[in-house]
Protein backbone atom coordinates (compact mmCIF):
# COMPACT_ATOMS: atom_id res chain seq x y z
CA UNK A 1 0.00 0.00 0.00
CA UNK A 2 1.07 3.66 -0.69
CA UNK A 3 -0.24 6.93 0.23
CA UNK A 4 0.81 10.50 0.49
CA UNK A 5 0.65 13.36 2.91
CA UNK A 6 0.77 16.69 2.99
CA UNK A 7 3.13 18.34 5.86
CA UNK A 8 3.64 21.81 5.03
CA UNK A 9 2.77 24.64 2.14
CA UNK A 10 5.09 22.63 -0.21
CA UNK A 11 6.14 19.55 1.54
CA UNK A 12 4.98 15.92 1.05
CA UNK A 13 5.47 13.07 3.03
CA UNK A 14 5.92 9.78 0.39
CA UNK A 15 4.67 6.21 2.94
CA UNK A 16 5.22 2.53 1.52
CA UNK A 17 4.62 -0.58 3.21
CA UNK A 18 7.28 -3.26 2.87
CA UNK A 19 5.93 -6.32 4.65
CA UNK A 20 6.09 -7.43 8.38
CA UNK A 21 8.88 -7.42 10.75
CA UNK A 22 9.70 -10.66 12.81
CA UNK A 23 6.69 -9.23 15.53
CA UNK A 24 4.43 -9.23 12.81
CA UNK A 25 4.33 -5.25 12.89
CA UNK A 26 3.84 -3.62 9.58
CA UNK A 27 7.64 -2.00 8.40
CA UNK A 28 6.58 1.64 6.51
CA UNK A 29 9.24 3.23 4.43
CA UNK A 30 9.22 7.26 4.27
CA UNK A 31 10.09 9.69 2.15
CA UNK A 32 9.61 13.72 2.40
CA UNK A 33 9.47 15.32 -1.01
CA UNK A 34 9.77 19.53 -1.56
CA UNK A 35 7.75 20.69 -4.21
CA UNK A 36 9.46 24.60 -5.37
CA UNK A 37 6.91 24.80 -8.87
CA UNK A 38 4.59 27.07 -7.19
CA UNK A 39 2.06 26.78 -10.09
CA UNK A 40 2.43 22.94 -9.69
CA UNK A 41 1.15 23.55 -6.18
CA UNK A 42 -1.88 25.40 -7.39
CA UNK A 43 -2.85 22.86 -10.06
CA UNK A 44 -4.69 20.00 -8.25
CA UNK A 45 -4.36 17.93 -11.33
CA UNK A 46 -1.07 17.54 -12.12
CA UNK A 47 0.12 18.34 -8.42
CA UNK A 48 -1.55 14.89 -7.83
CA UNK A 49 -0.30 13.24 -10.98
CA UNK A 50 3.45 14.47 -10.15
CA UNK A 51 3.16 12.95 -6.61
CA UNK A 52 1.36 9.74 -7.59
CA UNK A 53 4.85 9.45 -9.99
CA UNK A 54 6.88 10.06 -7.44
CA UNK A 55 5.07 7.18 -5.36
CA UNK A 56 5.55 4.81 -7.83
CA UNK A 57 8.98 5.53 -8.20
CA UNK A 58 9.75 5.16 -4.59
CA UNK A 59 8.15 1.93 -4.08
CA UNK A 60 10.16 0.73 -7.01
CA UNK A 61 13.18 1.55 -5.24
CA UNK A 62 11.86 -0.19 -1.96
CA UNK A 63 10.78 -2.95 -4.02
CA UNK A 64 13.98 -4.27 -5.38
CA UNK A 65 15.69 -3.26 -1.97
CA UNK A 66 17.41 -0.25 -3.20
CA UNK A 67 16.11 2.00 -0.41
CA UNK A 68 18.28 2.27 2.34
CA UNK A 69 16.56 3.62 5.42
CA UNK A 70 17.78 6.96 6.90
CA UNK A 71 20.73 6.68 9.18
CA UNK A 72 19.82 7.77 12.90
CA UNK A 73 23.89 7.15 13.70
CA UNK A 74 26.28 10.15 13.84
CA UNK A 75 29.15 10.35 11.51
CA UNK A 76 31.20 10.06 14.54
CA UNK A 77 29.59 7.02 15.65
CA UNK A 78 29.90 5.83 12.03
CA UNK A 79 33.58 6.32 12.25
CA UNK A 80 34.11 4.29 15.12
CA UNK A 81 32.46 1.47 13.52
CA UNK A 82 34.68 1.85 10.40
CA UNK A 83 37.84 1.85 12.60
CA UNK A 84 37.01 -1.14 14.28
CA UNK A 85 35.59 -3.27 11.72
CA UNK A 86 37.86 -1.95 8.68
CA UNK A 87 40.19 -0.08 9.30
CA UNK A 88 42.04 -2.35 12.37
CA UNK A 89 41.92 -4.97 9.98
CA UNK A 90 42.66 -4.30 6.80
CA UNK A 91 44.87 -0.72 6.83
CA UNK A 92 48.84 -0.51 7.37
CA UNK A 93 49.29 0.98 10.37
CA UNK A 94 50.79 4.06 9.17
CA UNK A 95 48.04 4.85 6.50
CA UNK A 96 45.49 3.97 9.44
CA UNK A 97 47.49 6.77 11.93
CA UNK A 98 47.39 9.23 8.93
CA UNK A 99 43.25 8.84 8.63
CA UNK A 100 42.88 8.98 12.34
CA UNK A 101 45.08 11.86 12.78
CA UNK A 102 42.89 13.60 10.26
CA UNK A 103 39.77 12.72 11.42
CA UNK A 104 40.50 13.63 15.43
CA UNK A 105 41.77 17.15 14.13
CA UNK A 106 39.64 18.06 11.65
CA UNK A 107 36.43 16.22 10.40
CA UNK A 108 35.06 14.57 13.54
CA UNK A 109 35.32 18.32 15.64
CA UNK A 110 33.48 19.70 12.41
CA UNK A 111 31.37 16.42 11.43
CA UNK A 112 30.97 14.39 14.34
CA UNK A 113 27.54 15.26 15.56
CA UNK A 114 25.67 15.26 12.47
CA UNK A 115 23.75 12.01 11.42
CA UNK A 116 25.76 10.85 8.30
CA UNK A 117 22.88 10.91 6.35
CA UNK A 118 22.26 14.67 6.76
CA UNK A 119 25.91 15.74 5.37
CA UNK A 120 25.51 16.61 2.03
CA UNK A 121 27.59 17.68 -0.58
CA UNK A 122 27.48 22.00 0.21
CA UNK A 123 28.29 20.83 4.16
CA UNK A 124 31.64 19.44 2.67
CA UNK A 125 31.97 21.98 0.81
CA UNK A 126 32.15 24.58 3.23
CA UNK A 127 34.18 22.41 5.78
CA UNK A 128 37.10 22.25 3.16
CA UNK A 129 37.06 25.93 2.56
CA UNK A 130 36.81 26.60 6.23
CA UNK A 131 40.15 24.50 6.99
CA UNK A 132 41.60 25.75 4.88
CA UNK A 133 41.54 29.31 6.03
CA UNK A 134 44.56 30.39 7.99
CA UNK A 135 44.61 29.71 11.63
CA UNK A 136 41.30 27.74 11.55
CA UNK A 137 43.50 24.29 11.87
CA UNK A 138 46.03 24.09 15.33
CA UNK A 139 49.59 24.87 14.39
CA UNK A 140 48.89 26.04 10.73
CA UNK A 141 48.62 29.81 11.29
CA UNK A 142 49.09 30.48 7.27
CA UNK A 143 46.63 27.85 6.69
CA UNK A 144 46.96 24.01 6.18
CA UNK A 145 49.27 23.14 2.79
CA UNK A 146 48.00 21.58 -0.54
CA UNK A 147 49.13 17.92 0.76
CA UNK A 148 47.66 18.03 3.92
CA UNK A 149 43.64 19.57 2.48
CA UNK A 150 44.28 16.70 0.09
CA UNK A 151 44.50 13.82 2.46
CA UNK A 152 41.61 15.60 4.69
CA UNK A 153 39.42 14.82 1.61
CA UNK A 154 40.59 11.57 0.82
CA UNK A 155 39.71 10.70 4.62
CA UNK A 156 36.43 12.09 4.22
CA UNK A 157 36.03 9.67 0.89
CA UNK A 158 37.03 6.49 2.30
CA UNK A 159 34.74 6.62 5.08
CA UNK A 160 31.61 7.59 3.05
CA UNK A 161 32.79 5.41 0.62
CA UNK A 162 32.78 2.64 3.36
CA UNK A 163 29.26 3.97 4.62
CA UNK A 164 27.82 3.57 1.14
CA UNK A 165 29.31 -0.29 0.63
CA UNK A 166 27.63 -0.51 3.74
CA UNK A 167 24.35 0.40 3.02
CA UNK A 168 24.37 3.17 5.64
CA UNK A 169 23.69 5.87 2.97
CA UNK A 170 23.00 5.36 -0.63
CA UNK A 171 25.37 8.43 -2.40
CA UNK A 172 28.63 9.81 -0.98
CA UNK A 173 28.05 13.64 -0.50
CA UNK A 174 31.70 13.40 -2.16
CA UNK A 175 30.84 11.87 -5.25
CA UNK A 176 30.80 14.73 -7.62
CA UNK A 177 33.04 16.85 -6.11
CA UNK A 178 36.93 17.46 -7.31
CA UNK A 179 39.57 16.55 -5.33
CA UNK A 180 41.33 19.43 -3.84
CA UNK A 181 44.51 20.39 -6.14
CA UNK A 182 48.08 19.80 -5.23
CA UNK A 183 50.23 22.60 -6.57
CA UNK A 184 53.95 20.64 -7.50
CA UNK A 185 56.67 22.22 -5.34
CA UNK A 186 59.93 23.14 -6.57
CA UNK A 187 62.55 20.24 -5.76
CA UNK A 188 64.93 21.09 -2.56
CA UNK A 189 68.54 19.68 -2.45
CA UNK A 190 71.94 20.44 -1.72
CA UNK A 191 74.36 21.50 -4.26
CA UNK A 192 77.77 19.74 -4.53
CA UNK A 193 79.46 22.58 -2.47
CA UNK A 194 76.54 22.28 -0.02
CA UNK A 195 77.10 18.36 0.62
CA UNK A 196 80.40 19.29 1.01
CA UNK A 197 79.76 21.44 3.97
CA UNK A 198 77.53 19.10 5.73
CA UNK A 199 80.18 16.79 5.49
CA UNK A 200 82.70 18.48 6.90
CA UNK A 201 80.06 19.87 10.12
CA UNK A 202 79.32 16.50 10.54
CA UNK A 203 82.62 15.80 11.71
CA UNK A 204 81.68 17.62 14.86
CA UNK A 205 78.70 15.66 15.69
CA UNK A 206 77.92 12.26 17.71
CA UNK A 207 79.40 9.02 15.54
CA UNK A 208 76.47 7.55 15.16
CA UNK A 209 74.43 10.74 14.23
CA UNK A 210 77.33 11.62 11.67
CA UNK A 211 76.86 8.28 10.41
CA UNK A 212 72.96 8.37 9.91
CA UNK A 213 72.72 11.72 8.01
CA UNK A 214 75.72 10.46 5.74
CA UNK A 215 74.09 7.58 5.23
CA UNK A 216 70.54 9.19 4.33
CA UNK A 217 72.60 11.25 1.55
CA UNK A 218 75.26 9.09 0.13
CA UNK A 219 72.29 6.40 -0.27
CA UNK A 220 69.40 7.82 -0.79
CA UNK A 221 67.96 6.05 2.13
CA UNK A 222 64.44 7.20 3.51
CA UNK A 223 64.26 8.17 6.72
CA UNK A 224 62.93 5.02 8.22
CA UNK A 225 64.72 3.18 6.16
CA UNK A 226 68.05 4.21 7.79
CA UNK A 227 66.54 3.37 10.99
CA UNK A 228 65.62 -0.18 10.43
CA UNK A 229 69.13 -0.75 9.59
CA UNK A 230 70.33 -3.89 11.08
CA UNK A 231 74.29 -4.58 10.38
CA UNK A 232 73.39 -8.10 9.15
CA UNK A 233 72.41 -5.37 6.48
CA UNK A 234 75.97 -4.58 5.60
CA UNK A 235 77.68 -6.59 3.49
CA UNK A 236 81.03 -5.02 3.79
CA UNK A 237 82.52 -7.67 1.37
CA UNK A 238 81.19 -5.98 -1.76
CA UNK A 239 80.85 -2.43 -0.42
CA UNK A 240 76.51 -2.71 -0.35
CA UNK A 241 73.86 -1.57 1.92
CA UNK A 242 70.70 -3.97 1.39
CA UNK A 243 67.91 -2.32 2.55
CA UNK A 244 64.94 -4.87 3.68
CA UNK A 245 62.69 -2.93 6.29
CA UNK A 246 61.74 0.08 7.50
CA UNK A 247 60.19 1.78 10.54
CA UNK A 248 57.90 4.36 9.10
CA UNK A 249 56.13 4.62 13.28
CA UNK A 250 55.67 3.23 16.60
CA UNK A 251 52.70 1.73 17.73
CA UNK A 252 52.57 1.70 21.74
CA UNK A 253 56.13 2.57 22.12
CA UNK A 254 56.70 -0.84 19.88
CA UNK A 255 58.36 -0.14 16.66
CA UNK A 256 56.77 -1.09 13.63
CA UNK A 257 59.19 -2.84 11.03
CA UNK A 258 57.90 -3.25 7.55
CA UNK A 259 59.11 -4.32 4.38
CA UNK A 260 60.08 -1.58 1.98
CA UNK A 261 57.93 -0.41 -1.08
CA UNK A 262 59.83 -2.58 -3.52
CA UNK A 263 59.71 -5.64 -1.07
CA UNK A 264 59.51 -8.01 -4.22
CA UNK A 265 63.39 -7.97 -3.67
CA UNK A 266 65.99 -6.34 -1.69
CA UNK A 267 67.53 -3.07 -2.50
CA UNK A 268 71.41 -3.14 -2.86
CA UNK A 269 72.98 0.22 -2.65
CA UNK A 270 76.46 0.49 -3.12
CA UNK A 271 78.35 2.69 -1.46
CA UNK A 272 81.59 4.78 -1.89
CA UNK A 273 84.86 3.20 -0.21
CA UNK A 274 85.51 5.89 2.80
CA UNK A 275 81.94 5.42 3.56
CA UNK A 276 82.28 1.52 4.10
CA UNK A 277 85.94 2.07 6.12
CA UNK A 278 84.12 4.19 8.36
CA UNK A 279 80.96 2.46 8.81
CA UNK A 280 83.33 -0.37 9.59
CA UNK A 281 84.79 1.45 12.49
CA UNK A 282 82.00 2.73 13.73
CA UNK A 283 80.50 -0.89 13.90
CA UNK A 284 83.73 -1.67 16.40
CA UNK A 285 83.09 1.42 18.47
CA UNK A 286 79.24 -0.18 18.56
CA UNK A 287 79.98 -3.52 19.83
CA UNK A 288 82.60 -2.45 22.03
CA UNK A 289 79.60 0.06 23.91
CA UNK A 290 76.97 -3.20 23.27
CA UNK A 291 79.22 -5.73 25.57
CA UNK A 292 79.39 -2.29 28.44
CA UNK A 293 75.94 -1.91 28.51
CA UNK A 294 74.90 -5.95 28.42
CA UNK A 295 73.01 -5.44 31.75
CA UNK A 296 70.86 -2.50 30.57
CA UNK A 297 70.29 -3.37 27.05
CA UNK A 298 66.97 -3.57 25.83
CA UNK A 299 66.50 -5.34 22.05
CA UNK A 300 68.01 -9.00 21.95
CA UNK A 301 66.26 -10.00 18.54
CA UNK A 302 67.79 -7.10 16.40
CA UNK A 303 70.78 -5.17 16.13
CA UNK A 304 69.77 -1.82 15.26
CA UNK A 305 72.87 0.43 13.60
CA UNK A 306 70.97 3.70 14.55
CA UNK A 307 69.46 3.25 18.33
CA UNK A 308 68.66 5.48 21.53
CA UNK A 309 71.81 3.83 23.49
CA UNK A 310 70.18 0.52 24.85
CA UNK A 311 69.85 -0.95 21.25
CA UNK A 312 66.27 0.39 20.78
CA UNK A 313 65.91 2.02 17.39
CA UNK A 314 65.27 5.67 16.65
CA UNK A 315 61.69 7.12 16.91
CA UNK A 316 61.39 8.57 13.21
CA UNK A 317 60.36 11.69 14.68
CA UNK A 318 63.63 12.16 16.79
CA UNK A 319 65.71 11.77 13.64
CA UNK A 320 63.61 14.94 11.81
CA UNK A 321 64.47 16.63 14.80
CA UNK A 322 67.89 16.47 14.81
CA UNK A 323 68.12 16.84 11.30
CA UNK A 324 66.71 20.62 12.12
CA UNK A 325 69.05 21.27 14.97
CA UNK A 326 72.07 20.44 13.00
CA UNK A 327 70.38 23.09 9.94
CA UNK A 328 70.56 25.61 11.97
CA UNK A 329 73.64 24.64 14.17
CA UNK A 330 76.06 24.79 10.99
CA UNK A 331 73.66 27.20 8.87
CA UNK A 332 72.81 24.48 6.62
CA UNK A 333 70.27 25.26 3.74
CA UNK A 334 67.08 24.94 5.34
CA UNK A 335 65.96 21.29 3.47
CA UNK A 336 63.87 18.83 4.66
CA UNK A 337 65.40 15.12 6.01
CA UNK A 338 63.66 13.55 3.21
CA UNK A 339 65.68 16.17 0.71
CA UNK A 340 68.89 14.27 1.13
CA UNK A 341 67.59 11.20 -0.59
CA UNK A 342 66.21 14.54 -3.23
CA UNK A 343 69.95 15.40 -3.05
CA UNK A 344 71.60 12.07 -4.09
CA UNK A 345 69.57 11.43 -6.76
CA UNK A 346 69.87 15.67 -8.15
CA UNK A 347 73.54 14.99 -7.77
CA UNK A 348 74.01 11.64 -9.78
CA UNK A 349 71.89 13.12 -12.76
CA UNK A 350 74.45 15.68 -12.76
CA UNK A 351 77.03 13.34 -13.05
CA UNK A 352 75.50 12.08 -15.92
CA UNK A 353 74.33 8.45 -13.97
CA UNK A 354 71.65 6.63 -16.33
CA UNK A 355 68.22 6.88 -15.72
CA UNK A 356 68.13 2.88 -14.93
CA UNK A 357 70.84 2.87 -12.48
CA UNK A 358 69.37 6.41 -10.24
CA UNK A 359 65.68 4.16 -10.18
CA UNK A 360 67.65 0.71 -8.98
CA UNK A 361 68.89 3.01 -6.06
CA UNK A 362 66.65 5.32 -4.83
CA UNK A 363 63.74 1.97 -4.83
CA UNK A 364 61.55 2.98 -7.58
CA UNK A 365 59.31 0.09 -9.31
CA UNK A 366 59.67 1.70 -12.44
CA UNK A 367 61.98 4.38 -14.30
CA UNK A 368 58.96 6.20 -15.41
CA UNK A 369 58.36 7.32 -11.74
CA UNK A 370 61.89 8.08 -11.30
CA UNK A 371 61.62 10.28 -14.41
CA UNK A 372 58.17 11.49 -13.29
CA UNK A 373 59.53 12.84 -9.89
CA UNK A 374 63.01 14.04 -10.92
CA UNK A 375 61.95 15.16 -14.34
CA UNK A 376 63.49 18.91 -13.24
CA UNK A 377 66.71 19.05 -14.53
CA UNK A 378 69.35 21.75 -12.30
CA UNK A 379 71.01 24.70 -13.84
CA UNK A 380 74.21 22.85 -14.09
CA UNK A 381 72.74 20.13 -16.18
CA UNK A 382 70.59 22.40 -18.38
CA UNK A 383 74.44 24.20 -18.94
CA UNK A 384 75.59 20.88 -19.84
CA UNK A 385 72.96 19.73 -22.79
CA UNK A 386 73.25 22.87 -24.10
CA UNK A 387 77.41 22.76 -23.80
CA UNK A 388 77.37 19.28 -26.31
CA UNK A 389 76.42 21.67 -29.07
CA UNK A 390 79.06 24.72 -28.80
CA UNK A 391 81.10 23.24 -31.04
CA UNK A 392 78.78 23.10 -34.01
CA UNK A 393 78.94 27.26 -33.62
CA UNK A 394 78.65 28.18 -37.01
CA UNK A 395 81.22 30.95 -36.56
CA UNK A 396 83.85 27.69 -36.33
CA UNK A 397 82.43 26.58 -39.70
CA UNK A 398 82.81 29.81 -41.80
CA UNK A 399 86.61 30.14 -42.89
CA UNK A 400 86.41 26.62 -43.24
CA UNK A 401 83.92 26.90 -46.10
CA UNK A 402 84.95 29.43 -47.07
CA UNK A 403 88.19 28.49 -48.52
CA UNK A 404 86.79 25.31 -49.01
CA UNK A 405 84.01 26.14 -51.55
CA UNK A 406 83.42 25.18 -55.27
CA UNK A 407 84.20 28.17 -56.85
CA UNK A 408 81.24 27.58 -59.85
C-alpha cells in the first residue's frame, strides 16, 4: 500500500509498506518530497499526478531493496564502527594513523555530531574551505598546505565510501566533487658545495648521528629506512647496503618494522669506499659500547645500527628533529630530512648516472616514476645539454667553407 501526505505549504510526506517485521508489525518506508513549482502547487491535477509518480517511483526503489533507510547514527559514531571493523583490519598501520590523525583534528570536531545521512555535498563543501583558512586548523597559522587539504578529503572519501558499501547511505556527498589540487613544489637539495659542507660539520657531531645523516645522503635512504638498519644489512665484502625494512612509526612505544615499497626484492645500494671504512669502524666502536651496557640493554632480537643507546631504534620523529638542529647549528640550507635522498639522486643526474641505475637506487618500481619525480633538470645540467652543441657554432664553420668552396 502507498499513500501520500501533505506536511507543510510545499512539503509531502511519500509512505510505503514493505511487509512485516519478525513481531508481525507492519515495516513503513518514508520519504519527504519539496515541491518549489509554485504553479504545480496550485494545479490539483497535475500536483496529484506528479506525486502519484513520485510514489511509484519510490516503491520501485523499496521494491527491489534499493532504499536504504535513513541513518539515525552520527558520523562520529559511524567512524568508530569503520575503525574497528575496517580499518584495524585491513589498513597498514601508518596509513590507518594518517586517517585517524585527520579525522581527530579536523572532520570529527566539524562532522561528528551530524547524522551521516544529513551531510551533504554543500556541508563538505564549506568544511574544506573553512580549513583551509589560515589559523582555523592548530599549528597552521598560514593555513593548512596543498598535501595536507588533500589527504583531509581523501579521509572524508574512504569513510563515506565505506558507509555507502555498507548500506548506511546510498550516495557519498563526495561523489561529484573534485579533489582538492596539489600545486607541485619546486625540488629542494643540496648543491655539490653544499654536501660538502655538511660533510665536513658532521665531523663535529655524535658518531652515530654523523653516520645516519651520511648515510641518508650518500644512499638515498628514507628516513625510516636508515633506521631499520640492522648490520646483518651490511655486506662489507662488496661495499653494499641492502635495505629490507623500515620503521615508518611506533605503535605503543613498539616499533613497527615493515618491508620496503619494492619488497619483491631487496635493494642493494652500493656505497663509496671511505663510507664503508668508516661504517666499519663505527661498527667496532658499537659492539665495544653493546658488551658495556649488556646489563641494561633492551633489544636482543635485532641489532639496530641507529638506536637510543640501549639498542632500541630511533623514533622517526627524533631523527627529523635532529636533522633541524644540526640546519641551523652549521647554517645548513634549510631542506627537509627527506631532501637528502632529493639530493643524491639531483647529484648523480648531474654526473650524468643513467636513468636505470638512479631508479635501482633510490627503490623505484619503475623508471617512469623516477623520471616522473626528478623530471626537473638543475642549472648545471641544463648548462651541460646545451654545452654538447658549442662546437657546431657556425662561426667555427665559416673560414672553413669558405676556402673550401666550389668556386662555380
Amino acid at each position: 500500500m502507498t499513500s501520500y501526505q501533505r506536511r507543510g505549504d510545499n512539503s509531502f510526506l511519500l509512505v510505503v509498506e514493505a511487509g512485516y517485521d519478525a513481531k508481525g508489525k507492519r515495516k513503513k518506508r518514508t520519504r519527504t518530497i519539496r515541491i518549489d513549482d509554485k504553479a504545480l502547487l496550485k494545479t490539483k491535477r497535475k500536483l496529484e499526478n506528479y506525486l502519484q509518480k513520485e510514489l511509484v517511483s519510490f516503491q520501485m526503489e523499496v521494491e527491489s531493496s534499493e532504499y536504504i533507510a535513513p541513518e539515525k547514527r552520527s558520523f562520529h559514531e559511524f567512524a568508530r564502527d569503520w575503525k574497528e571493523k575496517y580499518a584495524n583490519k585491513t589498513l597498514a598501520l601508518r596509513t590507518r594513523q594518517n586517517y585517524e590523525e585527520k579525522l581527530k583534528n579536523y572532520i570529527i570536531p566539524y562532522f561528528g555530531h551530524k547524522r551521516i545521512s544529513d551531510i551533504k555535498p554543500i556541508h563538505v563543501v564549506n568544511f574544506m574551505d573553512e580549513t583551509s583558512k589560515p589559523g582555523a586548523a592548530k599549528y597552521a597559522k598560514k593555513g593548512l598546505s596543498d598535501s595536507s587539504m588533500y589527504e583531509i578529503d581523501k579521509t572524508l572519501r574512504v569513510i563515506f565510501n565505506k558507509a555507502v558499501e555498507w548500506q548506511v547511505i546510498k550516495v557519498s556527498p563526495m561523489k561529484d566533487l573534485s579533489r582538492p589540487k596539489i600545486r607541485k613544489k619546486e625540488m629542494n637539495y643540496l648543491e655539490p658545495e653544499e654536501v660538502g659542507k655538511l660533510f665536513y660539520a658532521l665531523e663535529s657531531e655524535p658518531p652515530a648521528w654523523r653516520m645516519y645523516f651520511l648515510t641518508a645522503t650518500v644512499g638515498g635512504l628514507r628516513r625510516g629506512e636508515v633506521i631499520a638498519l640492522q648490520w646483518s644489512d651490511i655486506d662489507f665484502e662488496n661495499g653494499e647496503i641492502i635495505v629490507k625494512y623500515s620503521i615508518p612509526t611506533f605503535e605503543k612505544g613498539e616499533p613497527h618494522i615493515k618491508s620496503t615499497k619494492t619488497d619483491e626484492r631487496s635493494r642493494h645500494v652500493t656505497m663509496p669506499q671511505w663510507y664503508m671504512n668508516e661504517l666499519n669502524q663505527f661498527k667496532r666502536k658499537w659492539l665495544k659500547e653493546r658488551t658495556q651496557l649488556s646489563d641494561i640493554w633492551e633489544e636482543d632480537n635485532y641489532q639496530f645500527i641507529f638506536h637510543s643507546g640501549t639498542g632500541r631504534p630511533y623514533w622517526p620523529q627524533t631523527a627529523t628533529g635532529r636533522w633541524i638542529k644540526i640546519k641551523k647549528k652549521y647554517y645548513i640550507k634549510n631542506i627537509r630530512l627527506h631532501d637528502l635522498r632529493h639530493t643524491m639522486v639531483t647529484l648523480l643526474m648531474e654526473e650524468g648516472e643513467s636513468l636505470k641505475a638512479i631508479q635501482e637506487r633510490a627503490g623505484h618500481s619503475s623508471s617512469r616514476i623516477t623520471s616522473d619525480i626528478y623530471g626537473h633538470l638543475t642549472k648545471k645540467a641544463k648548462r651541460s645539454t646545451a654545452d654538447k652543441f658549442e662546437k657546431y657554432d657556425p662561426n667555427n664553420f665559416v673560414d672553413n667553407f669558405s676556402t673550401n668552396r666550389n668556386p662555380h
